[in-house]
C-alpha atoms as a PDB file:
ATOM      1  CA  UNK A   1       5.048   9.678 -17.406  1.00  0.00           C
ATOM      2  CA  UNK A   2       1.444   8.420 -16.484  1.00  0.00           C
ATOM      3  CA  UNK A   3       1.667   7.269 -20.510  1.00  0.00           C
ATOM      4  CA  UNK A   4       4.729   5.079 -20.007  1.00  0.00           C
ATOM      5  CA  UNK A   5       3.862   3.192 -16.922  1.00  0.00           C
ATOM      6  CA  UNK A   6       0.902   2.326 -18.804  1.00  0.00           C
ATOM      7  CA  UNK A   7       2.916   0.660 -21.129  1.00  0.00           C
ATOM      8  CA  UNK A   8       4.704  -0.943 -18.682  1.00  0.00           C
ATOM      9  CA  UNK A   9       1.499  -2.670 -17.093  1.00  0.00           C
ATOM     10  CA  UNK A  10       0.155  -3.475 -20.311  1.00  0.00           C
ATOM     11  CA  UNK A  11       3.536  -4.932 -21.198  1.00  0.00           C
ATOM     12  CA  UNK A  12       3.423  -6.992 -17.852  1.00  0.00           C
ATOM     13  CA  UNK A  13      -0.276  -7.940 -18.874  1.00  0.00           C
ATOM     14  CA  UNK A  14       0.521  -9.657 -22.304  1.00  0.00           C
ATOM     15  CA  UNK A  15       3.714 -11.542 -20.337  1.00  0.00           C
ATOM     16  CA  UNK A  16       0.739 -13.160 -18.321  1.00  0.00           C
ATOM     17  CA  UNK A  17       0.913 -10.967 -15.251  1.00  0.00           C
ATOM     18  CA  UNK A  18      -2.096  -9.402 -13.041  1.00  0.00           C
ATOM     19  CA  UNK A  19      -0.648  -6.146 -12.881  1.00  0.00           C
ATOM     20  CA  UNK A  20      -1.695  -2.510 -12.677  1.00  0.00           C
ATOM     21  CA  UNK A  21      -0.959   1.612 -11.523  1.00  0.00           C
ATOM     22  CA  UNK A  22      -2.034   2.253  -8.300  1.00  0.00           C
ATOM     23  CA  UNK A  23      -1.275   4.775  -5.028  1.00  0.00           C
ATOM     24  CA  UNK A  24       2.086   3.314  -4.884  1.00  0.00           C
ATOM     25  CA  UNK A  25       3.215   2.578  -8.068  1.00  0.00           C
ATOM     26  CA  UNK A  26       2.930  -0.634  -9.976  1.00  0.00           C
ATOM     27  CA  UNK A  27       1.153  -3.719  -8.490  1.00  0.00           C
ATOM     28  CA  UNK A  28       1.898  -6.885  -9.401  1.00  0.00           C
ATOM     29  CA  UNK A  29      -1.142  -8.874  -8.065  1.00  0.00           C
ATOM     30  CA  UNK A  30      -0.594 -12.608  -9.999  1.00  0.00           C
ATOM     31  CA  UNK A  31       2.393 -14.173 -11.775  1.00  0.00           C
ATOM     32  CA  UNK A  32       2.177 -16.711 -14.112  1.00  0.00           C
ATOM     33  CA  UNK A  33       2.241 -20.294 -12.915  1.00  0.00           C
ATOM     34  CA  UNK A  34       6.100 -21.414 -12.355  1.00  0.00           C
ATOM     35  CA  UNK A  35       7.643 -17.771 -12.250  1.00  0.00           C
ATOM     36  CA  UNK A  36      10.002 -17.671  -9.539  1.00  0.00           C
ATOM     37  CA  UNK A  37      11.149 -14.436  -7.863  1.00  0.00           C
ATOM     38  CA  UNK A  38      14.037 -14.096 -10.707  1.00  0.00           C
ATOM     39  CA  UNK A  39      12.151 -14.584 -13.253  1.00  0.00           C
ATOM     40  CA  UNK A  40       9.240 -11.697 -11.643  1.00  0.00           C
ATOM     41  CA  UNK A  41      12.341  -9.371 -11.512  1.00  0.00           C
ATOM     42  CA  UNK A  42      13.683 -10.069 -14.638  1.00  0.00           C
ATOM     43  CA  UNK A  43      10.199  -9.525 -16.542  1.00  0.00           C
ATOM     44  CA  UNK A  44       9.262  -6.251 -14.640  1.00  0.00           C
ATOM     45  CA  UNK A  45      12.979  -4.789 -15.653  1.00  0.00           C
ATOM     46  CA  UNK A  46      12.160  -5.946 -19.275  1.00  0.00           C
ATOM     47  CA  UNK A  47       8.761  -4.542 -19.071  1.00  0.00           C
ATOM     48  CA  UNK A  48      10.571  -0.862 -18.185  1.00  0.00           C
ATOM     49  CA  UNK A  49      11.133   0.027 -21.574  1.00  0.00           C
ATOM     50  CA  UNK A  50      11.701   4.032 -21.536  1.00  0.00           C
ATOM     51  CA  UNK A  51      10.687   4.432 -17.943  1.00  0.00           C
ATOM     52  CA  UNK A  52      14.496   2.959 -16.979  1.00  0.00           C
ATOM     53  CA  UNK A  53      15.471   6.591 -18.523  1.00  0.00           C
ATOM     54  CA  UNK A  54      12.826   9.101 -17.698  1.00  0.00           C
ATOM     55  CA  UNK A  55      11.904   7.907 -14.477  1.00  0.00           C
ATOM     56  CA  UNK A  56      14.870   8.866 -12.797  1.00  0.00           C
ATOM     57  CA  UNK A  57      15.166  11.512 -14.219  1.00  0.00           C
ATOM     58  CA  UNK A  58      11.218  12.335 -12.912  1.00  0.00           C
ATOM     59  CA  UNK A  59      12.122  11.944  -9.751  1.00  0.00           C
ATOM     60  CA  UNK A  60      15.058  14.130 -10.193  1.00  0.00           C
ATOM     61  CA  UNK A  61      13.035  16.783 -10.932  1.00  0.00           C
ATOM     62  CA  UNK A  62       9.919  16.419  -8.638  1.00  0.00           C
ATOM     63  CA  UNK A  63      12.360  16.397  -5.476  1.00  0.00           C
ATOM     64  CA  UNK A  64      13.689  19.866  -6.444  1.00  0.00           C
ATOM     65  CA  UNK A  65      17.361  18.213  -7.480  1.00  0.00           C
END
């Protein structure tokens, strides 16, 4: 898990972004200059990759469901 949300940051990091891992998940700390809200969403969703799969399915698991 720890592996892909690495490659989501790093992902984020070649789109521009000041991002990394911390206590409570990912943290976005810049955007690039004339990224609007949208366009923050939109690059973070595309910047899931596998993570839109397994980390539901994570969660799933770590709350016992």
């Amino acid at each position: 898990m720890q592996d892909l949300q690495q490659v989501q940051v790093e992902c984020l990091v070649d789109e521009g972004f000041d991002a990394g891992r911390g206590d409570g998940g990912l943290q976005v700390r810049a955007v690039p200059d004339g990224l609007d809200d949208a366009g923050v969403a939109a690059a973070v969703e595309g910047c899931l990759g596998d993570l839109r799969v397994v980390g539901p399915l994570e969660a799933a698991t770590s709350a016992g469901a």
